[in-house]
Structures are given as C-alpha cells and as structure tokens.
C-alpha atoms as a PDB file:
ATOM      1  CA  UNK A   1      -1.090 -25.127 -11.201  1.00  0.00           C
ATOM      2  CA  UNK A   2      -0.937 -23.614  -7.641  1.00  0.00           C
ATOM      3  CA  UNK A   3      -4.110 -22.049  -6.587  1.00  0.00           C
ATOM      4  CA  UNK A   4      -4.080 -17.877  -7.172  1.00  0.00           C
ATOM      5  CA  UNK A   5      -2.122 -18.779 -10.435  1.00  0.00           C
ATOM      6  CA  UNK A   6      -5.378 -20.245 -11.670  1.00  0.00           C
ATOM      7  CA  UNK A   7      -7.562 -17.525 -10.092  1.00  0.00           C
ATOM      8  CA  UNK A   8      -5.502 -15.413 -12.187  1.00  0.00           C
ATOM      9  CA  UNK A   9      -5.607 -17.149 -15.358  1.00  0.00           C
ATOM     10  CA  UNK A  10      -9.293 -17.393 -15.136  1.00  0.00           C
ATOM     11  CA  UNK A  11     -10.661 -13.998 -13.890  1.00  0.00           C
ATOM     12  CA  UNK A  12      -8.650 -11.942 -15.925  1.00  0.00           C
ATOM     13  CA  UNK A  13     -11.255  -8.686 -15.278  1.00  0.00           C
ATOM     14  CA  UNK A  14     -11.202  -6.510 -12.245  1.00  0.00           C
ATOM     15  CA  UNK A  15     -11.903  -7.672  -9.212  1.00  0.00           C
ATOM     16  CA  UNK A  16     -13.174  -4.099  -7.023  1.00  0.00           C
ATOM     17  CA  UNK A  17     -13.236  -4.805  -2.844  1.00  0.00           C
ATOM     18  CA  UNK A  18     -14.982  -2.303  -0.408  1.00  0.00           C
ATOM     19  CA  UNK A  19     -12.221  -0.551   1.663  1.00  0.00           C
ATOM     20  CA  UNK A  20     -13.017   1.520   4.547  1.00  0.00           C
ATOM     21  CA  UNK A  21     -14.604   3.304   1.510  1.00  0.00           C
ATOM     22  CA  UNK A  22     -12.486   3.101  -1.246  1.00  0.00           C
ATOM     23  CA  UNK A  23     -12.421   0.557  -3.956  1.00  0.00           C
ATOM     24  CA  UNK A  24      -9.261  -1.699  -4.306  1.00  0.00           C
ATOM     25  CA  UNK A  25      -9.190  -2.253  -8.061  1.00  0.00           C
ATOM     26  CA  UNK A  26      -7.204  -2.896 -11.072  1.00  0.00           C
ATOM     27  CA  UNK A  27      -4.451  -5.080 -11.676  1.00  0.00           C
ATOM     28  CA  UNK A  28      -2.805  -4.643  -8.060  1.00  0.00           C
ATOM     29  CA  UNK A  29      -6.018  -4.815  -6.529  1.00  0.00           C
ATOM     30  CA  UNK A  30      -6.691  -8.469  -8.514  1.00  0.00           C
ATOM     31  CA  UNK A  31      -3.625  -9.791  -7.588  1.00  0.00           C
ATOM     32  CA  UNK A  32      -3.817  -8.290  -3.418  1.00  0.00           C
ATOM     33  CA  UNK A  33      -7.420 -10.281  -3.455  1.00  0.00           C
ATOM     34  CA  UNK A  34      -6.313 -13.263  -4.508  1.00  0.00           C
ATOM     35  CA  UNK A  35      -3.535 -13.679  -2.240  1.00  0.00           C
ATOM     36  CA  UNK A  36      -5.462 -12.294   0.803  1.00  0.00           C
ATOM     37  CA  UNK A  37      -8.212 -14.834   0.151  1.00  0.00           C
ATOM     38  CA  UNK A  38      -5.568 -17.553  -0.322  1.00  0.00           C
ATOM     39  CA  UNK A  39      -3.944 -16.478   3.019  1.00  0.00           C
ATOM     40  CA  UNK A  40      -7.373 -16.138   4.887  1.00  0.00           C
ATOM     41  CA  UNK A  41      -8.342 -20.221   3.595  1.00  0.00           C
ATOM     42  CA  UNK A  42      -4.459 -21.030   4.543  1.00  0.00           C
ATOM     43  CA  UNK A  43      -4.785 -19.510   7.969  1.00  0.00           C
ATOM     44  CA  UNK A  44      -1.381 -17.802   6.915  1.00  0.00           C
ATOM     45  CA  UNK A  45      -2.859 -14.088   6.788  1.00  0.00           C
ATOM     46  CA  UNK A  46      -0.197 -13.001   9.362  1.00  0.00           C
ATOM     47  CA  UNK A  47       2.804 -14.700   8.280  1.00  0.00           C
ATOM     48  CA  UNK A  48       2.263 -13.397   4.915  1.00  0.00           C
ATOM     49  CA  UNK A  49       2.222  -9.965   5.805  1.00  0.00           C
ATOM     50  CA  UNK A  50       5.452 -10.414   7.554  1.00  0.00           C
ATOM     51  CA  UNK A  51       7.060 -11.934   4.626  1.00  0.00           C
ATOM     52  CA  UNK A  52       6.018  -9.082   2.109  1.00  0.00           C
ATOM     53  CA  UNK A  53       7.424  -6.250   4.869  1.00  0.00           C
ATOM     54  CA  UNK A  54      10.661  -8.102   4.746  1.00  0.00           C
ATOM     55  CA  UNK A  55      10.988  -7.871   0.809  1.00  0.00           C
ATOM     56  CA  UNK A  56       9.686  -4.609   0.948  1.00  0.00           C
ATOM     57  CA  UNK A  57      13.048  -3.950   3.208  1.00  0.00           C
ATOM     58  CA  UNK A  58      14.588  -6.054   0.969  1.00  0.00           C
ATOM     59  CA  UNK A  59      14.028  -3.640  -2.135  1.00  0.00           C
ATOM     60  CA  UNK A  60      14.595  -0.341  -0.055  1.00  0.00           C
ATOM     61  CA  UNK A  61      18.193  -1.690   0.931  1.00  0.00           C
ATOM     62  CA  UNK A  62      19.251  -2.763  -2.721  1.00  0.00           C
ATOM     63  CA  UNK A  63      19.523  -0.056  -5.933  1.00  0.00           C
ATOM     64  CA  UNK A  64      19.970  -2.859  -7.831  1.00  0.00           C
ATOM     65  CA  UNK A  65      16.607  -4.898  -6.460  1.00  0.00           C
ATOM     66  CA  UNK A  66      14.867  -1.448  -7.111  1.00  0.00           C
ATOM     67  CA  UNK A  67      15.616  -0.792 -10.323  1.00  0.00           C
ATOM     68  CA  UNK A  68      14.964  -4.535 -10.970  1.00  0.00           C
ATOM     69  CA  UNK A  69      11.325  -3.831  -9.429  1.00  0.00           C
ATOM     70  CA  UNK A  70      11.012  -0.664 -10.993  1.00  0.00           C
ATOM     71  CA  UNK A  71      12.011  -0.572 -14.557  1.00  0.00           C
ATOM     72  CA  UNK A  72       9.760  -3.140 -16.472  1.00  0.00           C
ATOM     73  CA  UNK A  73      12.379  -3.826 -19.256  1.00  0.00           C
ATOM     74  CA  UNK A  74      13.730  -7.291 -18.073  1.00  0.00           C
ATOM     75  CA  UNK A  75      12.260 -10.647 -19.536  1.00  0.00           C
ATOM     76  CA  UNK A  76       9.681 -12.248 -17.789  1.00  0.00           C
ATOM     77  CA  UNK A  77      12.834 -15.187 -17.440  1.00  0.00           C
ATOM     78  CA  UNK A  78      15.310 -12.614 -15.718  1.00  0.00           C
ATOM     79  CA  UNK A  79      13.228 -10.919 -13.423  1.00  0.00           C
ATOM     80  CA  UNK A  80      11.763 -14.655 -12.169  1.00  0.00           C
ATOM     81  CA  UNK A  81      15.567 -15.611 -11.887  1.00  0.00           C
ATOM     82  CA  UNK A  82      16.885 -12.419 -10.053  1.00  0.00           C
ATOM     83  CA  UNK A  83      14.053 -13.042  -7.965  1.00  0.00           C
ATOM     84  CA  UNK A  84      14.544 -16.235  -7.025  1.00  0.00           C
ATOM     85  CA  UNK A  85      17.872 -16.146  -6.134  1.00  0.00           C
ATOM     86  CA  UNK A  86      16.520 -13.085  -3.861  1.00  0.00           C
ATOM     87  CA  UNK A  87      14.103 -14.886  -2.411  1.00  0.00           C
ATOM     88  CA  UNK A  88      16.015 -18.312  -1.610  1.00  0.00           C
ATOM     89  CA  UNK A  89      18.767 -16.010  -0.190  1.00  0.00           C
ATOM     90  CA  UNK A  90      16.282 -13.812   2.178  1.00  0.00           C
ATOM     91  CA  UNK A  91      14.495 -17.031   3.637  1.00  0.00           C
ATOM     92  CA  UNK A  92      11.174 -15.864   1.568  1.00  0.00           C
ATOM     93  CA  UNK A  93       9.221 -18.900   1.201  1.00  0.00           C
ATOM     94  CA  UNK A  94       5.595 -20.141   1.045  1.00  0.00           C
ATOM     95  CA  UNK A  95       2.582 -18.571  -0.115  1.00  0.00           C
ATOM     96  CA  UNK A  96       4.498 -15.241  -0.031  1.00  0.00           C
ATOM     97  CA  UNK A  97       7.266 -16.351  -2.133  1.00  0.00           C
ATOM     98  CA  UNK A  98       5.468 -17.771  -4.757  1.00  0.00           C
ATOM     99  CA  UNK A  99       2.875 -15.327  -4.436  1.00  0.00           C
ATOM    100  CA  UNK A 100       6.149 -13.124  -5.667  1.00  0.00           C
ATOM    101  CA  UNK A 101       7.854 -15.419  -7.854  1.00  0.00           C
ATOM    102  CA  UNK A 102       4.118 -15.579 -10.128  1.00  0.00           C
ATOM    103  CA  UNK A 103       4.221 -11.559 -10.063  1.00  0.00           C
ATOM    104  CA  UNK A 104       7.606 -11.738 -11.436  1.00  0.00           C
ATOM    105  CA  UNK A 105       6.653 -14.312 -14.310  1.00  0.00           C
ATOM    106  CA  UNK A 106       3.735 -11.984 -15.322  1.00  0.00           C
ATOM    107  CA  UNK A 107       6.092  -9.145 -15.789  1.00  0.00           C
ATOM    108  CA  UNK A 108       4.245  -6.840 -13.291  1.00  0.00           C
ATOM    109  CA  UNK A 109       7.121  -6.933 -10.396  1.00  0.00           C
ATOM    110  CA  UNK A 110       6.709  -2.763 -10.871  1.00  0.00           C
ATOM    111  CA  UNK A 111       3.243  -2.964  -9.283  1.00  0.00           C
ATOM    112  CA  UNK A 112       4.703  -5.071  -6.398  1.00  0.00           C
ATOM    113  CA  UNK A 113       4.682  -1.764  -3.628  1.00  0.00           C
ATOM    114  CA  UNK A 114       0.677  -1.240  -4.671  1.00  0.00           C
ATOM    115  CA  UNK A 115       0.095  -4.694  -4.226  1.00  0.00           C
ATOM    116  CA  UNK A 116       1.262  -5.125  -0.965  1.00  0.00           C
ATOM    117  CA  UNK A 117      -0.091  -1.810  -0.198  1.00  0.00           C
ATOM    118  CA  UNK A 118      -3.748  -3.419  -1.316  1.00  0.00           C
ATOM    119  CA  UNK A 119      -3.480  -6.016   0.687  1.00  0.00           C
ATOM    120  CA  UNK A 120      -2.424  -4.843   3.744  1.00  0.00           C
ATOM    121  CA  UNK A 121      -5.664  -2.379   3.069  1.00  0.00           C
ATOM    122  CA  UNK A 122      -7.786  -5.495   2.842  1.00  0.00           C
ATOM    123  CA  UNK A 123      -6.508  -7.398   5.856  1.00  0.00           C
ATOM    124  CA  UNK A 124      -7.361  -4.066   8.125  1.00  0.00           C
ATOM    125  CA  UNK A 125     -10.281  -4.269   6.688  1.00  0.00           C
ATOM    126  CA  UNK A 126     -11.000  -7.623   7.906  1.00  0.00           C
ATOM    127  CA  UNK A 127      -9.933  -6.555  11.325  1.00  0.00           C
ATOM    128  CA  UNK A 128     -12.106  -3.274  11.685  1.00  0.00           C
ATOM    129  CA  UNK A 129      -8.624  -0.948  11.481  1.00  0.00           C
ATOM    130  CA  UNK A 130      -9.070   2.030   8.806  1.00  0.00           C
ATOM    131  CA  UNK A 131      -5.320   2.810   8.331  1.00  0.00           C
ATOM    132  CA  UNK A 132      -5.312   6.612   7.998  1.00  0.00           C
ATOM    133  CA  UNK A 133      -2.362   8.769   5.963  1.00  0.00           C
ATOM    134  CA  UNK A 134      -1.677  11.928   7.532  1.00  0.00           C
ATOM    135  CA  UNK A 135       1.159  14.182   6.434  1.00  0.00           C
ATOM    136  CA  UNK A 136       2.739  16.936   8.871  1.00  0.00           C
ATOM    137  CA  UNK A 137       5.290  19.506   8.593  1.00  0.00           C
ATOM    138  CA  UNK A 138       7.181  18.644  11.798  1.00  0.00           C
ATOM    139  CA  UNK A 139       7.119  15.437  13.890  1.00  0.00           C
ATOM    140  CA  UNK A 140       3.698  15.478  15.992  1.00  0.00           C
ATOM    141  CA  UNK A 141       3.475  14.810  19.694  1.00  0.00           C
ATOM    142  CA  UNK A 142       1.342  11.954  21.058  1.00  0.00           C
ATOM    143  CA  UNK A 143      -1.063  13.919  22.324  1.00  0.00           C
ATOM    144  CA  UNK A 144      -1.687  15.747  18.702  1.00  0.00           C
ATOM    145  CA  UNK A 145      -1.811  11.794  17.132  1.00  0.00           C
ATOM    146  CA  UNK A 146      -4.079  10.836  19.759  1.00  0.00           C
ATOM    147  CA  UNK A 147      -6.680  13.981  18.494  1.00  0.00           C
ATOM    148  CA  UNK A 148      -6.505  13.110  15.061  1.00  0.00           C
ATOM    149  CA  UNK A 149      -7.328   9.129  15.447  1.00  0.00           C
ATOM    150  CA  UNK A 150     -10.381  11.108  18.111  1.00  0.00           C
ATOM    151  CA  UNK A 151     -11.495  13.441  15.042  1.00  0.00           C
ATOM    152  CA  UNK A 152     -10.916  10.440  12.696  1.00  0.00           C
ATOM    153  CA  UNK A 153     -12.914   7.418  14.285  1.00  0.00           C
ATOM    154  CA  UNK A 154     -16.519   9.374  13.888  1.00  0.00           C
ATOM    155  CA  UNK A 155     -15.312   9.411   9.991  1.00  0.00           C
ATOM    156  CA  UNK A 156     -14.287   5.828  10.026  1.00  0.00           C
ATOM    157  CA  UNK A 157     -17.802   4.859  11.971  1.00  0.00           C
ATOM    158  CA  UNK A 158     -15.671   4.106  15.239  1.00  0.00           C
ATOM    159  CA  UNK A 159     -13.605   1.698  13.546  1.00  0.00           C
ATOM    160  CA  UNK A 160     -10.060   1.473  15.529  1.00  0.00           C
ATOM    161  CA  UNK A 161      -7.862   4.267  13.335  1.00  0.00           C
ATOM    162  CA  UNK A 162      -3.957   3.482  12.513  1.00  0.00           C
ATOM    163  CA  UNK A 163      -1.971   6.071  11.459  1.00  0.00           C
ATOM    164  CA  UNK A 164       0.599   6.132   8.671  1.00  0.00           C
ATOM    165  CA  UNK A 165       2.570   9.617   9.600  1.00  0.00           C
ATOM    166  CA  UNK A 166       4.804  11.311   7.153  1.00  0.00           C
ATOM    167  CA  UNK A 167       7.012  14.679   8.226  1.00  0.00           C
ATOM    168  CA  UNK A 168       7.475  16.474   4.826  1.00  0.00           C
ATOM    169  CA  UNK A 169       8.286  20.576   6.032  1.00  0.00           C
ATOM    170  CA  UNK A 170       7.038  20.928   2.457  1.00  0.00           C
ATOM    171  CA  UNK A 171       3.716  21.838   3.720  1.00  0.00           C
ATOM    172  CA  UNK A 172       4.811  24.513   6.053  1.00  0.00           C
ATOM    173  CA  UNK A 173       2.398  23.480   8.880  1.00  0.00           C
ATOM    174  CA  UNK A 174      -0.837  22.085   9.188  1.00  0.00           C
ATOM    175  CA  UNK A 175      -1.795  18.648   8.218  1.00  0.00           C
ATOM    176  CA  UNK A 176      -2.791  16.598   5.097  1.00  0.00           C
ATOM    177  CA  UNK A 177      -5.229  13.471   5.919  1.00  0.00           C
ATOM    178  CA  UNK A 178      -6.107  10.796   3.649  1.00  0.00           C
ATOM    179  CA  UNK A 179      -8.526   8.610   4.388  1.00  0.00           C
ATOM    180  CA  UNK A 180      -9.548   5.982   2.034  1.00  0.00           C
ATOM    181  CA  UNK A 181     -10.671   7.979  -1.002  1.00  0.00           C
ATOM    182  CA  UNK A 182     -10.875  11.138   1.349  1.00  0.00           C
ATOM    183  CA  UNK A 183      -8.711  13.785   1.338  1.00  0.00           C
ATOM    184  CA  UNK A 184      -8.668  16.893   3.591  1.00  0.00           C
ATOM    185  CA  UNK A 185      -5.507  19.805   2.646  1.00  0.00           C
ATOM    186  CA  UNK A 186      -5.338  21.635   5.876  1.00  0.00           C
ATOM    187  CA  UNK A 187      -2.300  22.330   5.294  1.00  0.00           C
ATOM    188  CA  UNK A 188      -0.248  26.059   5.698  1.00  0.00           C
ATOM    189  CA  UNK A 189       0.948  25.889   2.104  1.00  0.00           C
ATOM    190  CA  UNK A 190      -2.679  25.379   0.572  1.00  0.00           C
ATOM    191  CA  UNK A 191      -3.758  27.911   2.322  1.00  0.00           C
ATOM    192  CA  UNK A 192      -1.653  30.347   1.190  1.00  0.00           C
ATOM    193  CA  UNK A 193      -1.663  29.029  -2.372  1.00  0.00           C
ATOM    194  CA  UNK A 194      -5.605  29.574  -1.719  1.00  0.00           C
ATOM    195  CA  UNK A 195      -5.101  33.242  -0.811  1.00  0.00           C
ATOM    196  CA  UNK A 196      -2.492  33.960  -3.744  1.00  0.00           C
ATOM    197  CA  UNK A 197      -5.155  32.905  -6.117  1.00  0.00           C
ATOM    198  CA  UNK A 198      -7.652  34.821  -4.373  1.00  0.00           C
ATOM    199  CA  UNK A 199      -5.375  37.806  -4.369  1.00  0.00           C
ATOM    200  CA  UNK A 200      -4.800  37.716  -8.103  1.00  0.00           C
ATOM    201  CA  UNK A 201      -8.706  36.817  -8.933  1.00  0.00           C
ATOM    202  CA  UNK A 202      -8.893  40.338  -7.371  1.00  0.00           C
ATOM    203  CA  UNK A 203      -5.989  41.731  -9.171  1.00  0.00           C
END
C-alpha cells in the first residue's frame, strides 16, 4: 500500500490545518494534507501543483470529464477506469496521478476542485503567501490591485498577498474580499440591498 493510501485508511477523522486563519477541514481538507505532506517529504511540492492545474484544465475542457467529476453516481470501478485512461492519455503521472486515481477509488472524485483548492491553500501557507479572493464589478487597473494587496498585507500580518480576481457586474461596483474565513461586502449592490431594508424597517 502506497503511502497517503495508508494515512487514509488509518486516520479516518478530521485532520483541521491553520490557514492564514482559516481551518482546512473535512474530507477535502484530509485528503489536501496528506498529499501536501507526501509532496513536502518527496521534494515534489511544485511538480504536483502543476500536475493538478493541468487536470483541473483537463475537466474544464471536457462535459463529459465534468459530469464524470461531478455527479457521484458511477462505481467506484468506472470512475477509477475513466480516470485512468484520462490520466495515461494527459501524461498525469506520479504522486499526482495516483494521488487522483485513490480519490477516484474512494468515490469522492466530486470533492476533487476543494481538494486541490486545500492544498494549494496549504502550500501558500508554507511559503508566507495569503491568497486573497476579491470580486469586482469591472476589470480593475493595476494600480487599484496594487491598493488592495497594500490594505490587505496589515490583515494578513505582512505576509506577501496574491490575489484571485473575479469580474462578476453582478455586484454593480465596489468590491467583495475574502480572506481566509474573512469576508468584507463592500460592494454597490449590498449597499443598496442595506438601504432597501432600511427603507422598509421605516415603512
């Protein structure tokens, strides 16, 4: 039995990790740990990630993949096969691949996005980068990036910030920032949604 298999098998509870605040917990959080431990004691941290962004592209390009990933209704024995054949096709070997072939024989290929997610949380970690989410209405400037990593590092204890930026016009204008469990709605839309229940409080 390969290595995380039997850190699976045998710490079946949760596993919680500090990051940049948060807790990474839960199934997906048990399964990011044990592969960014194994990666860290392989010296393969980097070549991992790499791998995991390709069959993340992987499942974004292909309905089919998706649903496969998606919809937990396959056996354990088709998903492992699909997969495979994925995998061998794409080039995705090594700790990576079987790191996704063992998700796939536990059934919990529908986690897979939140795992990778976790782990790519835990090897910023490692590094001193808090990865930031911040959602905008229209596509910033660099100078408006660069003052949100400024306003951000004093939250993150001047840890170096990365930003994950999402344009969604949704939110009218303003900003949304997530960071670790943090959340601050500065956007146009709450505001108004803020007044409207103000204004019928009144009423």
């Amino acid at each position: 039995m390969w290595p995380l298999a039997s850190y699976l098998l045998n710490n079946p509870g949760e596993r919680p990790v500090s990051q940049g605040g948060s807790i990474v917990s839960g199934v997906a959080g048990r399964y990011a740990t044990a592969l960014f431990e194994l990666a860290v004691e392989a010296n393969s941290v980097d070549s991992i990630s790499a791998d995991l962004d390709r069959f993340e592209a992987l499942i974004a390009e292909s309905a089919d993949l998706a649903r496969l990933v998606r919809v937990p209704v396959f056996t354990a024995e088709q998903q492992l096969n699909a997969i495979t054949a994925v995998l061998e096709k794409a080039g995705i070997g090594g700790w990576a691949g079987k790191f996704i072939r063992l998700v796939a024989s536990k059934r919990r290929l529908f986690l897979i996005h939140e795992i990778i997610k976790a782990y790519k949380a835990l090897v910023a970690e490692s590094r001193g980068i808090v990865r930031a989410e911040v959602t905008v209405a229209e596509e910033p400037s660099a100078k408006v990036l660069e003052d949100i990593k400024t306003a951000l590092k004093s939250a993150a204890n001047g840890g170096e910030i990365v930003l994950d930026v999402r344009v969604d016009p949704a939110i009218l204008g303003g900003l949304v920032v997530k960071l670790g469990s943090r959340m601050v709605d500065a956007s146009l839309r709450y505001k108004l949604n803020s007044i409207r229940l103000a204004l019928k409080e009144v009423g």
